[in-house]
Protein backbone atom coordinates (compact mmCIF):
# COMPACT_ATOMS: atom_id res chain seq x y z
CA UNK A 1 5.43 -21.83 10.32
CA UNK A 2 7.32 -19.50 13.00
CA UNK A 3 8.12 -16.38 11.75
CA UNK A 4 11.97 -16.81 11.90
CA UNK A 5 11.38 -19.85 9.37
CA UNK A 6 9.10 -17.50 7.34
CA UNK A 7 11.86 -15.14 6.87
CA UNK A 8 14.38 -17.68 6.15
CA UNK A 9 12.38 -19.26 3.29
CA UNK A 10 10.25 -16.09 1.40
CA UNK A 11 12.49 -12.75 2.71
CA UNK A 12 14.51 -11.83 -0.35
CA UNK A 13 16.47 -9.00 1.72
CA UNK A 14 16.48 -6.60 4.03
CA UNK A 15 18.23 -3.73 4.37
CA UNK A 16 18.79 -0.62 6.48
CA UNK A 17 19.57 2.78 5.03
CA UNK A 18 20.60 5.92 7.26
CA UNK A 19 18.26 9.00 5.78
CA UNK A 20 20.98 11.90 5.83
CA UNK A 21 23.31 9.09 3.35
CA UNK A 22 20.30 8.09 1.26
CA UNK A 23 19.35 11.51 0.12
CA UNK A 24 22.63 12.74 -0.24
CA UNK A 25 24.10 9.89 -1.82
CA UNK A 26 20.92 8.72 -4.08
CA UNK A 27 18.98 12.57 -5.19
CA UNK A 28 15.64 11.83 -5.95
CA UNK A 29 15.13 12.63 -9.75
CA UNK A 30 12.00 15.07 -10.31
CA UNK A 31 11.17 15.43 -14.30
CA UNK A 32 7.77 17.29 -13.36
CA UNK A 33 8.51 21.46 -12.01
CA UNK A 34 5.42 20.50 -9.97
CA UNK A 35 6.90 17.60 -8.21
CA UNK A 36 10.00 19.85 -8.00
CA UNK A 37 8.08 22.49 -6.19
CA UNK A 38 6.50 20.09 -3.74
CA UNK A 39 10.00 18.33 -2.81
CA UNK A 40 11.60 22.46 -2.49
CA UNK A 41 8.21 22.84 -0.29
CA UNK A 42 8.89 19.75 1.80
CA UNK A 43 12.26 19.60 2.22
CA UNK A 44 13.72 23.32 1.46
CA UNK A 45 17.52 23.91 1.73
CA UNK A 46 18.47 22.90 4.75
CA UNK A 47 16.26 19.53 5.76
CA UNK A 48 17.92 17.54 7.80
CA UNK A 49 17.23 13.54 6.88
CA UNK A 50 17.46 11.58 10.13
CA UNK A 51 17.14 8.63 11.11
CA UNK A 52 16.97 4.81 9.56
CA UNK A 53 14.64 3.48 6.22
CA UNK A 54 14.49 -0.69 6.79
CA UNK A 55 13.24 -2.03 3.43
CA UNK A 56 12.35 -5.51 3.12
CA UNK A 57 11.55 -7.48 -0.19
CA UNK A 58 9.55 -10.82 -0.02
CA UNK A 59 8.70 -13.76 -1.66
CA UNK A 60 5.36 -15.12 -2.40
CA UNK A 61 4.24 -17.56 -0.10
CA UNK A 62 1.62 -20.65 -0.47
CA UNK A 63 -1.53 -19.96 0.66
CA UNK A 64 -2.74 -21.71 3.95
CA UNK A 65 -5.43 -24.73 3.27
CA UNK A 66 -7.70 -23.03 5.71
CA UNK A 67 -9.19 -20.08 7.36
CA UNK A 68 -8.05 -19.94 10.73
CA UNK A 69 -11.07 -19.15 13.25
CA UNK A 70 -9.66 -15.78 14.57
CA UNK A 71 -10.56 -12.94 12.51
CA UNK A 72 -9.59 -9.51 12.39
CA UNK A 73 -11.48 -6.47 13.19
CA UNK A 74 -12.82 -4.58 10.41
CA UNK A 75 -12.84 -1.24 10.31
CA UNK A 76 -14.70 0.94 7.65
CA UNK A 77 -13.62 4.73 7.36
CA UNK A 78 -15.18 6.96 4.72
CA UNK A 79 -11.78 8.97 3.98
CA UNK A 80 -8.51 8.60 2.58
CA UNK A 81 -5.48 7.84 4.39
CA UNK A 82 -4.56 10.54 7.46
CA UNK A 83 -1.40 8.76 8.16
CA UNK A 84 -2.18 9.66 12.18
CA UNK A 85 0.12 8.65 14.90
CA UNK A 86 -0.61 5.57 17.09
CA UNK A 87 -2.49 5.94 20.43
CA UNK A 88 -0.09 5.79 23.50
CA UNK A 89 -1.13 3.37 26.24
CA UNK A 90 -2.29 0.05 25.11
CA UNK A 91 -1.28 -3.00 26.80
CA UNK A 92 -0.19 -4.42 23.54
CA UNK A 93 2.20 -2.21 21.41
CA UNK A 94 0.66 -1.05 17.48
CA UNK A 95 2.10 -0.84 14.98
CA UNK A 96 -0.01 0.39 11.61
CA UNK A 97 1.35 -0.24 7.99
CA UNK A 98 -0.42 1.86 5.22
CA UNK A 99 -0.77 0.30 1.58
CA UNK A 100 0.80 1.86 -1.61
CA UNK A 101 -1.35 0.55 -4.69
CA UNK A 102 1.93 0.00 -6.61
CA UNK A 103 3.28 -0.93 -10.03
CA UNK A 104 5.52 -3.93 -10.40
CA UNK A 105 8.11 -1.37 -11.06
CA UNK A 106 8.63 0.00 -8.10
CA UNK A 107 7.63 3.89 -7.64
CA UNK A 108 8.74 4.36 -11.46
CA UNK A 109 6.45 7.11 -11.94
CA UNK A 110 7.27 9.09 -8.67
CA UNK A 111 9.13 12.18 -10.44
CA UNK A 112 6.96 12.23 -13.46
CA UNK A 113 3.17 14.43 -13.94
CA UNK A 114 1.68 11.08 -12.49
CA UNK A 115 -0.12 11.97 -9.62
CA UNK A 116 -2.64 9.06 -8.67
CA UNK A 117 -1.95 7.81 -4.97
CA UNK A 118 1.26 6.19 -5.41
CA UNK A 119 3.28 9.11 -6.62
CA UNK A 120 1.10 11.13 -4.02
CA UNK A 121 2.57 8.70 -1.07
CA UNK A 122 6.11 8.90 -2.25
CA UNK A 123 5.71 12.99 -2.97
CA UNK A 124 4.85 13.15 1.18
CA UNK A 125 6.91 10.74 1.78
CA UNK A 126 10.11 11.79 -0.40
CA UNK A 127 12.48 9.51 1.04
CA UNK A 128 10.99 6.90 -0.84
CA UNK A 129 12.69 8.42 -4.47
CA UNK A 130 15.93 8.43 -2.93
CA UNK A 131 15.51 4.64 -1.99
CA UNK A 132 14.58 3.70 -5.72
CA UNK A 133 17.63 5.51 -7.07
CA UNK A 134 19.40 3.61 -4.23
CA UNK A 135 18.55 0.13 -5.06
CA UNK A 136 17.99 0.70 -8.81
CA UNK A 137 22.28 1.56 -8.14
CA UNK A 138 22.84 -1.88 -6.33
CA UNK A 139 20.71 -3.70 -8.24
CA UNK A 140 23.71 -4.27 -10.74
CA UNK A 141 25.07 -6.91 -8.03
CA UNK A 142 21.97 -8.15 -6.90
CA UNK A 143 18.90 -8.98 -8.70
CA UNK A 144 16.83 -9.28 -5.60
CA UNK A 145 17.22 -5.86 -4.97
CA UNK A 146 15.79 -4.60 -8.29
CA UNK A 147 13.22 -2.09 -7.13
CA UNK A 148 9.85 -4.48 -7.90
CA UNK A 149 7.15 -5.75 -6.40
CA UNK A 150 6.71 -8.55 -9.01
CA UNK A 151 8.95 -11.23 -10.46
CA UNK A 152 7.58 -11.93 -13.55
CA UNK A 153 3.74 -13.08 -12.61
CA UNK A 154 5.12 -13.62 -9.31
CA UNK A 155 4.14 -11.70 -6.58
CA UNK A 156 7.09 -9.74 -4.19
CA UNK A 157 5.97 -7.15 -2.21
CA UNK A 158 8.45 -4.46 -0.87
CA UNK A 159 7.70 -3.33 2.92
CA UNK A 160 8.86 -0.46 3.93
CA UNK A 161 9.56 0.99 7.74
CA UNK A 162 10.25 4.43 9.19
CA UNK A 163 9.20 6.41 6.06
CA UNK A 164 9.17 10.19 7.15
CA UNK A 165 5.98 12.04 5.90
CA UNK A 166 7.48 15.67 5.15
CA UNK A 167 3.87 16.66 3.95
CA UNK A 168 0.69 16.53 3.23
CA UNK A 169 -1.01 17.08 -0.11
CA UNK A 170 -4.74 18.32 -0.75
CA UNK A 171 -5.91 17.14 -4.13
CA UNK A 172 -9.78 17.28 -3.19
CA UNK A 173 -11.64 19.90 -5.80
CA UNK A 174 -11.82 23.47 -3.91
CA UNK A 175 -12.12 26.49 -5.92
CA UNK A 176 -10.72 28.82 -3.33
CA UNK A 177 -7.67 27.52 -2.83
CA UNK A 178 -7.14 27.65 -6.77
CA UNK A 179 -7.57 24.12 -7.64
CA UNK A 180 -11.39 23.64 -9.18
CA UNK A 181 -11.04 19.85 -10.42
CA UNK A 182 -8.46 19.19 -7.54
CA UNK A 183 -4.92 17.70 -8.27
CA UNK A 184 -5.71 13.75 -8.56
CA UNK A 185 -4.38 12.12 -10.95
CA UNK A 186 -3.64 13.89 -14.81
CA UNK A 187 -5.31 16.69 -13.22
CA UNK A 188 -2.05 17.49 -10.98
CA UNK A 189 0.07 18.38 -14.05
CA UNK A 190 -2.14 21.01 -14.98
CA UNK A 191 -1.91 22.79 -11.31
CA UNK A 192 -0.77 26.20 -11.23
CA UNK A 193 1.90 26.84 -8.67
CA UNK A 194 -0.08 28.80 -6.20
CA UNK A 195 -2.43 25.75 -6.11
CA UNK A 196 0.57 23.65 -5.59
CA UNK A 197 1.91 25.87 -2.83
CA UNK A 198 -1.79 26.09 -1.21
CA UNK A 199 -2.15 22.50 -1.18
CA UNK A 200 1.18 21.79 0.53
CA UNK A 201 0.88 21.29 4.25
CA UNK A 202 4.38 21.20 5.65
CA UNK A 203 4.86 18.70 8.85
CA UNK A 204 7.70 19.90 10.95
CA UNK A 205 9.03 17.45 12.50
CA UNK A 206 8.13 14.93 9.83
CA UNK A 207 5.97 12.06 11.33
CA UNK A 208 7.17 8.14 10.29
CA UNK A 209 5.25 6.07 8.16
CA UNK A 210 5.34 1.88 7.76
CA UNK A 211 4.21 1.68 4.09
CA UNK A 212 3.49 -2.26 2.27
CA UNK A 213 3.91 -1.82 -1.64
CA UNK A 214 2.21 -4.50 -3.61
CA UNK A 215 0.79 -4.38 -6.86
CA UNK A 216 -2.69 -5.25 -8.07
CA UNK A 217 -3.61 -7.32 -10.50
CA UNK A 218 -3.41 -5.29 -14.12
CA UNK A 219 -6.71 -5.29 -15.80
CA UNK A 220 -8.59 -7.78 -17.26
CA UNK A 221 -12.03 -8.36 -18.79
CA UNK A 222 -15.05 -10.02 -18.04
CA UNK A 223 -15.41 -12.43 -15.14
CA UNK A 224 -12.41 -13.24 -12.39
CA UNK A 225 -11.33 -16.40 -13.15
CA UNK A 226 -9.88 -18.38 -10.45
CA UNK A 227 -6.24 -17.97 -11.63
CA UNK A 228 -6.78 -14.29 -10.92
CA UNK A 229 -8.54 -14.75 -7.50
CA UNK A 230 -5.77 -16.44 -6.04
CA UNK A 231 -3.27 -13.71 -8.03
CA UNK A 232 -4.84 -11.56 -5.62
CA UNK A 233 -5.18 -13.17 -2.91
CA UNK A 234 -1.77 -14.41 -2.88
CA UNK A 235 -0.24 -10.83 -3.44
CA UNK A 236 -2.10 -9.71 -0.01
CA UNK A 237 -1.61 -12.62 2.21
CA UNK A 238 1.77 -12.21 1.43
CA UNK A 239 2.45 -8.93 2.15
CA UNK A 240 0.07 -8.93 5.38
CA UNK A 241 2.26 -11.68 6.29
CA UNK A 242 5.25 -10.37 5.70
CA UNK A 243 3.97 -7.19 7.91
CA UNK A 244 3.37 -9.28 10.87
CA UNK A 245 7.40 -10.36 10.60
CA UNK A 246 8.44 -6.52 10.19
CA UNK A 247 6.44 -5.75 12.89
CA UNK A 248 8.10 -8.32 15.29
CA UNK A 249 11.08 -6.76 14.66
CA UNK A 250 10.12 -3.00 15.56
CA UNK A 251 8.10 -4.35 18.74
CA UNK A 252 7.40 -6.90 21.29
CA UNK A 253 4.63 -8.42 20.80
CA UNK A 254 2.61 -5.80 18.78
CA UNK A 255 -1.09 -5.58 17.63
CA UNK A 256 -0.66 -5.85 13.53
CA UNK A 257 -3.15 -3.40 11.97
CA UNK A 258 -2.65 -2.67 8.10
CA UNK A 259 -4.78 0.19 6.74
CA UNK A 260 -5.86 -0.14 2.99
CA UNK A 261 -8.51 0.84 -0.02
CA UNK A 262 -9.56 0.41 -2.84
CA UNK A 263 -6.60 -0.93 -4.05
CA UNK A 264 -5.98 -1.78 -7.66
CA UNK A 265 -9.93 -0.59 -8.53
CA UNK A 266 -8.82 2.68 -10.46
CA UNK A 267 -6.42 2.73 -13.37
CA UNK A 268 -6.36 -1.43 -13.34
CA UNK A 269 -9.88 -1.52 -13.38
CA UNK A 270 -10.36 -4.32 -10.61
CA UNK A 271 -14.07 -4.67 -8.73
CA UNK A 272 -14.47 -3.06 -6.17
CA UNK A 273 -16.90 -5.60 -3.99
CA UNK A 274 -14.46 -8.27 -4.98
CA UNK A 275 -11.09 -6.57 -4.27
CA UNK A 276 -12.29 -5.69 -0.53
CA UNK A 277 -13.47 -9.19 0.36
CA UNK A 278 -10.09 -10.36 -1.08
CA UNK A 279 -7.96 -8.07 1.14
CA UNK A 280 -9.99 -8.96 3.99
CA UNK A 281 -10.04 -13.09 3.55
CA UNK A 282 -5.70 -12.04 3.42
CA UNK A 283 -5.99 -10.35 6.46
CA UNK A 284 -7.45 -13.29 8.17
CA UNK A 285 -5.28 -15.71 6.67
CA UNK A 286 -1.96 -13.22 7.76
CA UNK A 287 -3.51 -12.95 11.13
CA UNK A 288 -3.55 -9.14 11.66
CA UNK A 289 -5.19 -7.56 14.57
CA UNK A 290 -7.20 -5.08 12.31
CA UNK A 291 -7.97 -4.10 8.89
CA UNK A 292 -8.86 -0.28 8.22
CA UNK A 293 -10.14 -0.10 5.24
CA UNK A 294 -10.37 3.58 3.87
CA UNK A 295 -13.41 3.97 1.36
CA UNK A 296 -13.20 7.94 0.24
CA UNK A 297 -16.68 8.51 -0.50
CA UNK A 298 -20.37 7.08 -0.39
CA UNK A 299 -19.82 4.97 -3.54
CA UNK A 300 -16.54 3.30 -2.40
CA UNK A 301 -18.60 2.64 1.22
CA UNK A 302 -21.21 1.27 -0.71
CA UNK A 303 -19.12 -1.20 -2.26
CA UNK A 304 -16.83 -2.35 0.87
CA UNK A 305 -20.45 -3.12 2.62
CA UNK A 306 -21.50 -5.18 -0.34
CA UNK A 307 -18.34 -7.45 -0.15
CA UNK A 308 -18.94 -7.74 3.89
CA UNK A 309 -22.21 -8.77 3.33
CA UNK A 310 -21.34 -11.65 0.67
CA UNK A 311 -18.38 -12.73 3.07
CA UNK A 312 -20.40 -12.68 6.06
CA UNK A 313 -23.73 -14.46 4.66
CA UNK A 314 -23.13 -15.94 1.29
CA UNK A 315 -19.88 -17.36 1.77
CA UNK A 316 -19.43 -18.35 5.12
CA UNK A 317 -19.81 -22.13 6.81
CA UNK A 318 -21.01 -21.87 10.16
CA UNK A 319 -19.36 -24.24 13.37
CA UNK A 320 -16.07 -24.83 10.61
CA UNK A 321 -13.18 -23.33 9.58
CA UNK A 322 -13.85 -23.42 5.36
CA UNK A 323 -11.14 -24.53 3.32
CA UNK A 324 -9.56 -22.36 1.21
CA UNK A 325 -10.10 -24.00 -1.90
CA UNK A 326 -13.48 -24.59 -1.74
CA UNK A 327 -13.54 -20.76 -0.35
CA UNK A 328 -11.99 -19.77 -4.04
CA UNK A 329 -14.55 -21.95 -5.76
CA UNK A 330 -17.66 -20.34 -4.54
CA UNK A 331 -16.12 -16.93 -5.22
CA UNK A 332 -15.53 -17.70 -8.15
CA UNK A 333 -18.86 -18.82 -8.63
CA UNK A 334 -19.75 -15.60 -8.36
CA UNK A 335 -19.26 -13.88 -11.23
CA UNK A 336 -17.77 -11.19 -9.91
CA UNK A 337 -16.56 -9.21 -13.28
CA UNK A 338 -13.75 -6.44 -13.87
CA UNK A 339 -14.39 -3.01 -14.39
CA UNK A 340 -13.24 0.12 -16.22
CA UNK A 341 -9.72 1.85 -15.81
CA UNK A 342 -10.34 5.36 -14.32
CA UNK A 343 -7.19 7.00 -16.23
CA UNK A 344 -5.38 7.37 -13.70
């Protein structure tokens, strides 16, 4: 399908807001004084708001029947993300999309004492507050705008371009900078303001971010079944899909690359090994030019390797491109089985 008939038949909309209107217009609501301070931090009296937010909504789309034989390049970093700007030069124009692990409602936590890595993107990224108050206001005349990345148990992933990163947030534990247990999570709540104001790193200018929201599969107990697999599946190819579209539309062209994690592993509880060779059988399918997959630590490295390896030597068919279906099967012949919820 060309991409101009994959827009006509999944995009639910797409619209364009100017920054300086957004925030004016659409305040974003802080409950927490610790996401107050951070907004006063990043955007003190003053900020100017320029330039345009594109926001796109999409509608799941049928998988493919096969794995085409191209394949993205993986690429394993042991960090979180560092949101840095694209290398100048290439023949072939980049453009990078970074993954929020979201809920179906739509950055509904982002002014509360939440602080697990969605609220984290939108409190760098504060834009993004303004644009839920914006569409949760239009959303009166419009269902499709509703601020969701689900319809029901259907997938609808909300991508998001130009996103300006005001700051950057340190929630690693350091004791000298006031904050022993770090700020992840329930642990941000409990900051004290000088750790808030240490961990604050200001970027002036503010530098743009393309951001996919999509929500993981809640959590679930013992093994995947294949209704779940393809859930997941589904909810990735979709959005990496949809990313190659968005991209088309900011470039000529471009190299797709679409840097992820362990996404919906913490406070859903999903496996680890399993999530990762999900995401990366989507990226194939979507036909991205890379996959950066961010692991965080030793643990999280461990388990990305694992899922290569079973992708790579226990599930492939040499000299054919595997069906998809029979793909799912032996997956789920696995066994792979859900985990804990972090509390996050």
């Amino acid at each position: 399908m060309t991409l101009a008939a994959l827009e006509q038949a999944h995009l639910l909309f797409r619209r364009s807001f100017e920054l300086g209107s957004l925030v004016t217009s659409h305040p974003p609501r802080l409950a927490h004084p610790n996401k107050q301070l951070v907004y006063a931090l990043a955007c003190p009296p003053g900020s100017r708001h320029q330039g345009t937010l594109v926001v796109a909504r999409w509608r799941s789309m049928p998988l493919p029947d096969a794995l085409p034989a191209a394949e993205p390049e993986r690429i394993m970093r042991e960090d979180a993300f560092g949101y840095e700007p694209a290398p100048q030069g290439a023949s072939s124009p980049l453009v990078e999309w970074y993954v929020n692990f979201a809920d179906a409602n739509l950055f509904f936590a982002y002014g509360s004492a939440l602080f697990a890595q969605d609220e984290i993107q939108v409190a760098e990224h504060p834009a993004l507050g303004s644009l839920r108050e914006a569409l949760l206001a239009s959303s009166g005349d419009d269902k499709a705008l509703r601020p969701a990345t689900r319809d029901g148990f259907v997938p609808t992933p909300v991508l998001i371009r130009g996103a300006p990163r005001h700051c950057a947030i340190a929630t690693d534990p350091n004791p000298g900078e006031y904050r022993p247990f770090g700020l992840y999570g329930n642990r941000f709540a409990q900051g004290t303001a000088i750790a808030i104001r240490k961990a604050v790193t200001v970027l002036d200018p503010p530098t743009l971010t393309n951001l996919i929201a999509m929500e993981a599969l809640p959590g679930g107990s013992g093994p995947y079944h294949r209704r779940q697999i393809l859930d997941v599946l589904t909810t990735a190819y979709t959005a990496f899909r949809a990313a190659t579209v968005e991209s088309a539309l900011a470039a000529d062209g471009p190299r797709v690359v679409v840097h992820t994690g362990h996404w919906g592993t913490g406070a859903y509880g999903g496996n680890k090994v399993l999530m990762a060779l999900l995401q990366a059988i989507a990226a194939r399918l979507a036909g991205l030019s890379a996959l950066v997959y961010h692991t965080r630590d030793e643990v999280g490295s461990q388990a990305y390797r694992e899922a290569m390896r079973v992708l790579d030597t226990e599930l492939s068919l040499p000299g054919e491109a595997p069906e998809l279906a029979r793909l799912v099967d032996a997956i789920e012949n696995k066994g792979f089985c859900w985990g804990m919820s972090d509390g996050n």
